[in-house]
C-alpha atoms as a PDB file:
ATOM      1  CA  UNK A   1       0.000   0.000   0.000  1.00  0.00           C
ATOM      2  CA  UNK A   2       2.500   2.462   0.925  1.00  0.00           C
ATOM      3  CA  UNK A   3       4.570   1.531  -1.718  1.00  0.00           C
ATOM      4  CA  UNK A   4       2.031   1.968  -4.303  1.00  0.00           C
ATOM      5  CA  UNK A   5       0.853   5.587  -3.158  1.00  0.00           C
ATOM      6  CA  UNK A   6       4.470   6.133  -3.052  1.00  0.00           C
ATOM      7  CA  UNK A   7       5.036   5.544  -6.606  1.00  0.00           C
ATOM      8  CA  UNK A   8       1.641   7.143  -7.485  1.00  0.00           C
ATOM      9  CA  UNK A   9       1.988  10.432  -6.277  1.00  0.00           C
ATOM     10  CA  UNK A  10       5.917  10.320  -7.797  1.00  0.00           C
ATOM     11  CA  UNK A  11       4.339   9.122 -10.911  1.00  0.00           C
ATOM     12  CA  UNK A  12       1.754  12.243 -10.452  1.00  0.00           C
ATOM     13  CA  UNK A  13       4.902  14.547  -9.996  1.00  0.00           C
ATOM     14  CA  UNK A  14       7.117  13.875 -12.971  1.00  0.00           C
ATOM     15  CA  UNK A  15       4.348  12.836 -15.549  1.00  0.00           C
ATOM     16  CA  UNK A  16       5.520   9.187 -15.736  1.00  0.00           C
ATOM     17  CA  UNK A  17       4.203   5.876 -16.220  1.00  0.00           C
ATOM     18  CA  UNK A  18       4.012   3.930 -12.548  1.00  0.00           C
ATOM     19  CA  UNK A  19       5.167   0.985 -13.868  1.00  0.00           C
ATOM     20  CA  UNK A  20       8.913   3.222 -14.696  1.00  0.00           C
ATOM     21  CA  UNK A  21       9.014   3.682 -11.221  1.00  0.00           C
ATOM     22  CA  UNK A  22      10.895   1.239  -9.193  1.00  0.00           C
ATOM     23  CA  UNK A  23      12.011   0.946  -5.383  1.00  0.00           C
ATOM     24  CA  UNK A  24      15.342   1.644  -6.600  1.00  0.00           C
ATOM     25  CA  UNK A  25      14.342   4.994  -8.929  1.00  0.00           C
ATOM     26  CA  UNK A  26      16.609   7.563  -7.547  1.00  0.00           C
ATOM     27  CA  UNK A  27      14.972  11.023  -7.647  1.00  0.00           C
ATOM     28  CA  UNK A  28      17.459  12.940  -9.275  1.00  0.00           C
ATOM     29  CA  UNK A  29      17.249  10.530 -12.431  1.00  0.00           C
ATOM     30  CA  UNK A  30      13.391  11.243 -12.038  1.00  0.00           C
ATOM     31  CA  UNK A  31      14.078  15.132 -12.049  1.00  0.00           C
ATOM     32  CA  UNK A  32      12.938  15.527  -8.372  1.00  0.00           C
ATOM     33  CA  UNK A  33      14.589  18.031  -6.888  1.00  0.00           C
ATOM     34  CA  UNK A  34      14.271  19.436  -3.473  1.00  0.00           C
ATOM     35  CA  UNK A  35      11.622  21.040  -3.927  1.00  0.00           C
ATOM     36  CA  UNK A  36       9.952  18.311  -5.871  1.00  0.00           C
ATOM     37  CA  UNK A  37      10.553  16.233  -2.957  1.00  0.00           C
ATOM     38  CA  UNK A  38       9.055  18.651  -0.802  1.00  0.00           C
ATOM     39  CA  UNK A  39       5.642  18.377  -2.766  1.00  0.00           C
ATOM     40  CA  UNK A  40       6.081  14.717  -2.567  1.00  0.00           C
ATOM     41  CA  UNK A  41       6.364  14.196   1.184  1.00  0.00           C
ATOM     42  CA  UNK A  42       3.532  17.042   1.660  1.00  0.00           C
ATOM     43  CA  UNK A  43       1.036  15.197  -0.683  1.00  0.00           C
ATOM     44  CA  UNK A  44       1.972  12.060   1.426  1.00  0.00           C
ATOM     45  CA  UNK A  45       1.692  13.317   4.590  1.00  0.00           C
ATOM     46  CA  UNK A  46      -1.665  15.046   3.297  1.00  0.00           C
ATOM     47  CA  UNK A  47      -3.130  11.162   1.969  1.00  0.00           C
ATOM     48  CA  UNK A  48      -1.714   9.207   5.183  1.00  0.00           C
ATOM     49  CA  UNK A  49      -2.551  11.624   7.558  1.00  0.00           C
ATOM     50  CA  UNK A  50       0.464  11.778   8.861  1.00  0.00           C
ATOM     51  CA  UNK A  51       3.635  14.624   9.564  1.00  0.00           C
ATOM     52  CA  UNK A  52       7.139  14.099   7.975  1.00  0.00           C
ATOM     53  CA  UNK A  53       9.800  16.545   9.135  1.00  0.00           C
ATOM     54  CA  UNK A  54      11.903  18.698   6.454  1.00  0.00           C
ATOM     55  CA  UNK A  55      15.383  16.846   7.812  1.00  0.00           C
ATOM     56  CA  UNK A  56      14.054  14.054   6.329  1.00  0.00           C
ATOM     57  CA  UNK A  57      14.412  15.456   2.401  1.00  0.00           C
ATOM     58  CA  UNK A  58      18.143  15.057   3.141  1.00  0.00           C
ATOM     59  CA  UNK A  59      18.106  11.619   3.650  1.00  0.00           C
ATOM     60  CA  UNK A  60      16.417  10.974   0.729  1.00  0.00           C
ATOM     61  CA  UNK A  61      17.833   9.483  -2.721  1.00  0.00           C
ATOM     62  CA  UNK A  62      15.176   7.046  -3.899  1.00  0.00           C
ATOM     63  CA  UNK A  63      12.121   5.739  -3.977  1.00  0.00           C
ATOM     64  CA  UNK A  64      13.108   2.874  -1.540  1.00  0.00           C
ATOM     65  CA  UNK A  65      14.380   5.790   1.039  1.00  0.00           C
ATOM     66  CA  UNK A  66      10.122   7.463   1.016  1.00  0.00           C
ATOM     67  CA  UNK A  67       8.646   4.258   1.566  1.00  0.00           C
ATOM     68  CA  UNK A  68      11.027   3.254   4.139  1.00  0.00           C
ATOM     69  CA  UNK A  69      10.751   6.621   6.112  1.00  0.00           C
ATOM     70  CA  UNK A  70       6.520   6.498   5.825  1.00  0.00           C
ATOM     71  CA  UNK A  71       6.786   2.724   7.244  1.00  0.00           C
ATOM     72  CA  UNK A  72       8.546   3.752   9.892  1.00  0.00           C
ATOM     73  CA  UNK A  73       6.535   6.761  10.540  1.00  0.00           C
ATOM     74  CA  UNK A  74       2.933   5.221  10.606  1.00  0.00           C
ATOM     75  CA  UNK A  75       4.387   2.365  12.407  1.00  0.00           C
ATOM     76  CA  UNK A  76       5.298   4.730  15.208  1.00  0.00           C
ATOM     77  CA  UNK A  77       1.273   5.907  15.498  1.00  0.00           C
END
């Protein structure tokens, strides 16, 4: 689940296909920047309810990283 919505709203973002989009994507090859990322995370936190703190954009290279980070986060609730 969380890795579908994942690759949804990235999908959403960059006008791809969700089947280009793989775990191991990194976002600068999907021309996410930081501020991409930024609109990422907010439309994530936005459809799981849920708040993801700026710090984490740094720690962020691909798609594996987001999923990872909202497991852990709605894990914690």
């Amino acid at each position: 689940m969380v890795k579908t919505a994942v690759i949804e709203v990235i999908a959403n973002q960059t006008s791809r296909q969700t089947d280009t989009i793989s775990l191991e994507s990194e976002l600068k090859a999907l021309g996410i920047d930081s501020l991409g990322a930024i609109t990422i995370l907010y439309e994530l936190e936005e459809r799981f309810n849920i708040e993801i703190s700026n710090e984490v954009i740094e720690s962020i290279d691909n798609v594996r990283d987001i999923v990872n980070h909202l497991e852990l986060v709605l894990e914690s609730r």
